[in-house]
C-alpha atoms as a PDB file:
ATOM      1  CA  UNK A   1      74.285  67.969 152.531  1.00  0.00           C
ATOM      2  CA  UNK A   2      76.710  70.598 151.063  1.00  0.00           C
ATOM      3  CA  UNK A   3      76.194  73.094 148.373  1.00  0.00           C
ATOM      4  CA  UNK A   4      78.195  73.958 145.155  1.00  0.00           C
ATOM      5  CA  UNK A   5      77.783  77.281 143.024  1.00  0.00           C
ATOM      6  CA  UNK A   6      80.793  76.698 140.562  1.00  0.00           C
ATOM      7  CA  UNK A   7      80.582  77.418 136.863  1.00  0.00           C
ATOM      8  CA  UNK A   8      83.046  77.056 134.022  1.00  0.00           C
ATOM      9  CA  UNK A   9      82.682  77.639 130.467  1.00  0.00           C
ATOM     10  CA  UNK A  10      84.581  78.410 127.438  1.00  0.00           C
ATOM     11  CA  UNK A  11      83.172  80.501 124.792  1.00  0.00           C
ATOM     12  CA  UNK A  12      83.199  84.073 122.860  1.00  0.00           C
ATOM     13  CA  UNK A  13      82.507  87.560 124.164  1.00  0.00           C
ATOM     14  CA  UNK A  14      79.461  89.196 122.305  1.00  0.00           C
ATOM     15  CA  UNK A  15      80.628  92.671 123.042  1.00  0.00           C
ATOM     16  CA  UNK A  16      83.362  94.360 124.667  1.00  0.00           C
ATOM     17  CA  UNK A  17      83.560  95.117 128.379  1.00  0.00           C
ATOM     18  CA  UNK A  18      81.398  97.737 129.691  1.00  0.00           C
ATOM     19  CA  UNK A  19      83.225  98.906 132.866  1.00  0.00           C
ATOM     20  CA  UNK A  20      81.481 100.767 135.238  1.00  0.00           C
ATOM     21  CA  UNK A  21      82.639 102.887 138.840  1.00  0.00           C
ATOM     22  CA  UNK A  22      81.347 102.594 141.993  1.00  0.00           C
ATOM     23  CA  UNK A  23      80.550 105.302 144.590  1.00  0.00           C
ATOM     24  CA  UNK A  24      83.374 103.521 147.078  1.00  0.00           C
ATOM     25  CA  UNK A  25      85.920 103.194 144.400  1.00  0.00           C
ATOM     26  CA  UNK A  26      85.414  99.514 143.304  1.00  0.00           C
ATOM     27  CA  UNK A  27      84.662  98.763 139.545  1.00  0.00           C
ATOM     28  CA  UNK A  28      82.963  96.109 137.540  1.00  0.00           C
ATOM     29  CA  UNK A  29      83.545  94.888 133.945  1.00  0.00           C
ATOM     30  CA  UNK A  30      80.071  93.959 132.734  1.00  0.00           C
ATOM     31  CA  UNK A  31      80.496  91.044 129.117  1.00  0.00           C
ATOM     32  CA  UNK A  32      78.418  89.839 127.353  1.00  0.00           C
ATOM     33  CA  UNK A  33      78.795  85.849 126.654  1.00  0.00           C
ATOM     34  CA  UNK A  34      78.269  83.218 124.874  1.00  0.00           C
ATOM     35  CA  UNK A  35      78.788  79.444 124.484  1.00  0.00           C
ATOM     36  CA  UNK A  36      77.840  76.973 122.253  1.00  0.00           C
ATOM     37  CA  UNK A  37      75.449  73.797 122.667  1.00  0.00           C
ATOM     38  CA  UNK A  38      75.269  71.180 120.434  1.00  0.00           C
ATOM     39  CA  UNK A  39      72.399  69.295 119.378  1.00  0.00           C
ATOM     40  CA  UNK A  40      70.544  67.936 116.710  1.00  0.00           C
ATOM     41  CA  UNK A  41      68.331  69.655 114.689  1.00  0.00           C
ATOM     42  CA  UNK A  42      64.836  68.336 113.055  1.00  0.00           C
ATOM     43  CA  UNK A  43      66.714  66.922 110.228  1.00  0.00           C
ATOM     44  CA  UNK A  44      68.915  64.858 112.564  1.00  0.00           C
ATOM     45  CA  UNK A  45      72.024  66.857 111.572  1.00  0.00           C
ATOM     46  CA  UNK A  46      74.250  68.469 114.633  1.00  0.00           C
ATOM     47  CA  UNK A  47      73.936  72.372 115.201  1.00  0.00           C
ATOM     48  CA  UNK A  48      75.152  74.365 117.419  1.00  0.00           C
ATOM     49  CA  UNK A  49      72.876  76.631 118.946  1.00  0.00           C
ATOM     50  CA  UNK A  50      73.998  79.905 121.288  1.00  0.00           C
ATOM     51  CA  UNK A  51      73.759  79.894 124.709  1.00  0.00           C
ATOM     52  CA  UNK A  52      73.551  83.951 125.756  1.00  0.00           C
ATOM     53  CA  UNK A  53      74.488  85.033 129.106  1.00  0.00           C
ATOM     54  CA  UNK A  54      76.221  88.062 131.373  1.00  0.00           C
ATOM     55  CA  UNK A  55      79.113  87.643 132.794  1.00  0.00           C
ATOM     56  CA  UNK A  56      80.158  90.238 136.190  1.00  0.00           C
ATOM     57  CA  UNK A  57      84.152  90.935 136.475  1.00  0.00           C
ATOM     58  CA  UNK A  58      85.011  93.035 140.139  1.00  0.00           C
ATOM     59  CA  UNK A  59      87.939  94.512 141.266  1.00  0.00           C
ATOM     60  CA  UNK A  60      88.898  93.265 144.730  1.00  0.00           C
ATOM     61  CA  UNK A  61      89.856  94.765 147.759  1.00  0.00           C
ATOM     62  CA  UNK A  62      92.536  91.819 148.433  1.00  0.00           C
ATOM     63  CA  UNK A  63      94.135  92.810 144.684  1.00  0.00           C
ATOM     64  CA  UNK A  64      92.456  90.960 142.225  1.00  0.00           C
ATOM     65  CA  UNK A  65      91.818  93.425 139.777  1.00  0.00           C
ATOM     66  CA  UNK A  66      89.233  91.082 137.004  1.00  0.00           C
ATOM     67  CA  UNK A  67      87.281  94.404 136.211  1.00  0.00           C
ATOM     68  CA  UNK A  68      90.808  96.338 134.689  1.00  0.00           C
ATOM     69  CA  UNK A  69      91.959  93.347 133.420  1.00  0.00           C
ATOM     70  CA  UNK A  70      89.052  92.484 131.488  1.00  0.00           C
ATOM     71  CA  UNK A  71      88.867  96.117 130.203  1.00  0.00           C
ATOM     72  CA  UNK A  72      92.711  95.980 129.519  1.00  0.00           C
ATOM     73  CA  UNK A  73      93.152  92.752 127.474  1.00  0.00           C
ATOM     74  CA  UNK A  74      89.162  91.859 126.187  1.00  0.00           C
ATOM     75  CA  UNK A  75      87.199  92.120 123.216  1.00  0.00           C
ATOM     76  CA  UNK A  76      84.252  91.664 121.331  1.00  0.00           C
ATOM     77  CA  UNK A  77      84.805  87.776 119.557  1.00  0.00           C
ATOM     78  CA  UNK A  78      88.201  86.746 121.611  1.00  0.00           C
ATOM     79  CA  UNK A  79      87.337  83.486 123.334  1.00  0.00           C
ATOM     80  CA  UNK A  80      87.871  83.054 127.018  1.00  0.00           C
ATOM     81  CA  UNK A  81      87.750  80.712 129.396  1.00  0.00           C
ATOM     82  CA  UNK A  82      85.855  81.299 132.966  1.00  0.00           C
ATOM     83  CA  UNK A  83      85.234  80.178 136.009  1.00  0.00           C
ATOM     84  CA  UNK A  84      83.096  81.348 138.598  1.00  0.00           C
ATOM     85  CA  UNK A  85      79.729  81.238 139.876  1.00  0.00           C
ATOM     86  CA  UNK A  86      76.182  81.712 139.512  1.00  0.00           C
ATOM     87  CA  UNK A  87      74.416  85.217 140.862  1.00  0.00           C
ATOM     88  CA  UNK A  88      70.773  86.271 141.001  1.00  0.00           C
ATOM     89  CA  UNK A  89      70.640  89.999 141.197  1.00  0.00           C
ATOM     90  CA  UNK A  90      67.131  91.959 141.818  1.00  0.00           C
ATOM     91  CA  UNK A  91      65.822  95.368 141.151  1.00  0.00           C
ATOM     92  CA  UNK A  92      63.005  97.153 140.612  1.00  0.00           C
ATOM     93  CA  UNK A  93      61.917  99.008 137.008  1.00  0.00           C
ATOM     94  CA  UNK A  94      62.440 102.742 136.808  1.00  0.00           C
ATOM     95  CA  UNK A  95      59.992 102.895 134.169  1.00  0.00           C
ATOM     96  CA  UNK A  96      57.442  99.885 135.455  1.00  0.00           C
ATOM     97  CA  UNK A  97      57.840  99.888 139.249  1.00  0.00           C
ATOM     98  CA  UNK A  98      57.832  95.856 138.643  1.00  0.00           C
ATOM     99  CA  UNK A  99      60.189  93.819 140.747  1.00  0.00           C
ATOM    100  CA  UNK A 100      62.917  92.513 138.280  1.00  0.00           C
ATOM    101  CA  UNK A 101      65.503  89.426 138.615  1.00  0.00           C
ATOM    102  CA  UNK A 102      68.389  87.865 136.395  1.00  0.00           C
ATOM    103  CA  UNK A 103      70.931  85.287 136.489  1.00  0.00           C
ATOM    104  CA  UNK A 104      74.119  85.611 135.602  1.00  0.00           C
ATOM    105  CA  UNK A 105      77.868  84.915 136.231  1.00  0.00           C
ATOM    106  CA  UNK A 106      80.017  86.301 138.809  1.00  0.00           C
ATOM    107  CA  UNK A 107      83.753  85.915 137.523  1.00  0.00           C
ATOM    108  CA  UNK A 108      86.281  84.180 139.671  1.00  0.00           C
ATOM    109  CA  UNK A 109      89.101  83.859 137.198  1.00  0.00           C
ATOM    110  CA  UNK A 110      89.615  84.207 133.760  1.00  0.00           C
ATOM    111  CA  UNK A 111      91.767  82.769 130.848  1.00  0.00           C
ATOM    112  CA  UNK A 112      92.533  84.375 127.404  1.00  0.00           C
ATOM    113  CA  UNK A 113      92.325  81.868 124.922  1.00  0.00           C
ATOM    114  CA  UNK A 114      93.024  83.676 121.707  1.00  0.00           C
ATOM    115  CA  UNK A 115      92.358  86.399 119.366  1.00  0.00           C
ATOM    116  CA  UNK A 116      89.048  86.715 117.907  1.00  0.00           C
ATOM    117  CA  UNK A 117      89.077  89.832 115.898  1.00  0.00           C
ATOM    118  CA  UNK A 118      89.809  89.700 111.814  1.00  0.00           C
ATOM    119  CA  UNK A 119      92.908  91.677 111.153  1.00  0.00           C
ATOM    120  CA  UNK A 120      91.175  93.861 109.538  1.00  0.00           C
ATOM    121  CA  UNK A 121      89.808  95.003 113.068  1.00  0.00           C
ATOM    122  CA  UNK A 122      93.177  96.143 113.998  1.00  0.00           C
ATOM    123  CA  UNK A 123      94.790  94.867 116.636  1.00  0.00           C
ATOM    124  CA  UNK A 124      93.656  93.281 119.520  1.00  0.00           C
ATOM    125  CA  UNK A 125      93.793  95.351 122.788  1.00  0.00           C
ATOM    126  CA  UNK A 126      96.297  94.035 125.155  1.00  0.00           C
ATOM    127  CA  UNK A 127      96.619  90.878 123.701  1.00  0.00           C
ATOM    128  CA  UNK A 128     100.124  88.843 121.584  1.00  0.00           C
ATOM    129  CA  UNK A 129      98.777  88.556 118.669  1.00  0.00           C
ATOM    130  CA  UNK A 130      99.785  84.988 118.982  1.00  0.00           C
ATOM    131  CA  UNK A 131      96.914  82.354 118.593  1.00  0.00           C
ATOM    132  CA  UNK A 132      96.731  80.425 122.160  1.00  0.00           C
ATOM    133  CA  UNK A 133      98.301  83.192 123.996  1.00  0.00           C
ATOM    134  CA  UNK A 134      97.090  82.579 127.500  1.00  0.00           C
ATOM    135  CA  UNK A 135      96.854  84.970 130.682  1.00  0.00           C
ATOM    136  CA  UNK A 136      94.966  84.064 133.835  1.00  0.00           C
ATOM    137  CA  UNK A 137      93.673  85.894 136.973  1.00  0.00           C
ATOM    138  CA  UNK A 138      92.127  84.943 139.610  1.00  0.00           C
ATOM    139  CA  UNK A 139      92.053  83.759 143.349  1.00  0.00           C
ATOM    140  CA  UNK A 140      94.078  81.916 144.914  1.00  0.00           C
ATOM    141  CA  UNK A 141      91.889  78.491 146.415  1.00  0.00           C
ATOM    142  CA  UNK A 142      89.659  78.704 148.835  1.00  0.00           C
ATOM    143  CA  UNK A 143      89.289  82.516 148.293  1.00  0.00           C
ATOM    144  CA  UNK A 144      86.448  83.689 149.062  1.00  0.00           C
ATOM    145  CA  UNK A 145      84.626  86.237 147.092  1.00  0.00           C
ATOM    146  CA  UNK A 146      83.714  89.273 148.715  1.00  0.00           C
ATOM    147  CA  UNK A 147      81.594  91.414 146.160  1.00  0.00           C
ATOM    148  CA  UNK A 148      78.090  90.941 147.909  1.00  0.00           C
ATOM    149  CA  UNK A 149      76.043  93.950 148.347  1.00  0.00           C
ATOM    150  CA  UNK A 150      78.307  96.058 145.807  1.00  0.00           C
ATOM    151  CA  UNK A 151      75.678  98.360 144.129  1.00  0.00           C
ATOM    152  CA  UNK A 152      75.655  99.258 140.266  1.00  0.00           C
END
């Protein structure tokens, strides 16, 4: 039987992109996330209730560039749609010696839905201006992704 690691959600950034460098040159945009579910509530009325997450953006050797881009065009609030799949990434505490895990996102490809910021923010970085403005990145089918073992 075959296995499938694909995600794909649309929702809001919680904070802008944190980029970071590493050692070989490479770069990753870390974002916060997060979507929406809906459900009912006690009273029987629908809410929606956050879903939190972290998303991982990497610049490619092969020239996909999601780190810049997401550092380029993103912000804190814009909504964005993304594809890619789920990571599990390990370490150990510097402060607790404990063995640590998370699951997160790995970016394959992104889509800028729209603004997000008030204009009383200012303007958003990168972006139209234009609601629905639309940009996408990503690789081209069967791709596949070649960011294992980078180091943060």
């Amino acid at each position: 039987m075959g296995n499938l690691n694909k995600v794909m959600l649309i929702g809001r950034l919680t904070r802008d992109p944190e980029v970071k460098e590493f050692s070989n040159g490479g770069k990753v945009a870390q974002l916060g996330f997060a979507v929406n579910q809906r459900r009912r509530n006690a009273a029987g009325e629908w809410e929606d209730v956050p879903v939190w997450m972290d998303l991982k953006a990497f610049n490619h050797e092969h020239g996909r560039k999601l780190a810049d881009l997401a550092a380029a065009h993103l912000h804190r609030g814009q909504q964005v749609y993304v594809e890619g799949h789920l990571a599990v990434e390990h370490w150990d505490g510097k402060e607790d010696g404990k063995k640590h895990s998370k699951t997160l996102v790995y970016v394959d490809s992104l889509e800028f839905l729209g603004g997000g910021k008030k204009p009383e923010d200012g303007p958003a970085r990168g972006g139209t201006g234009k609601k629905g403005a639309r940009k996408r990145s990503g690789a081209p089918d069967g791709e596949a992704a070649d960011h294992a073992g980078e180091e943060l």
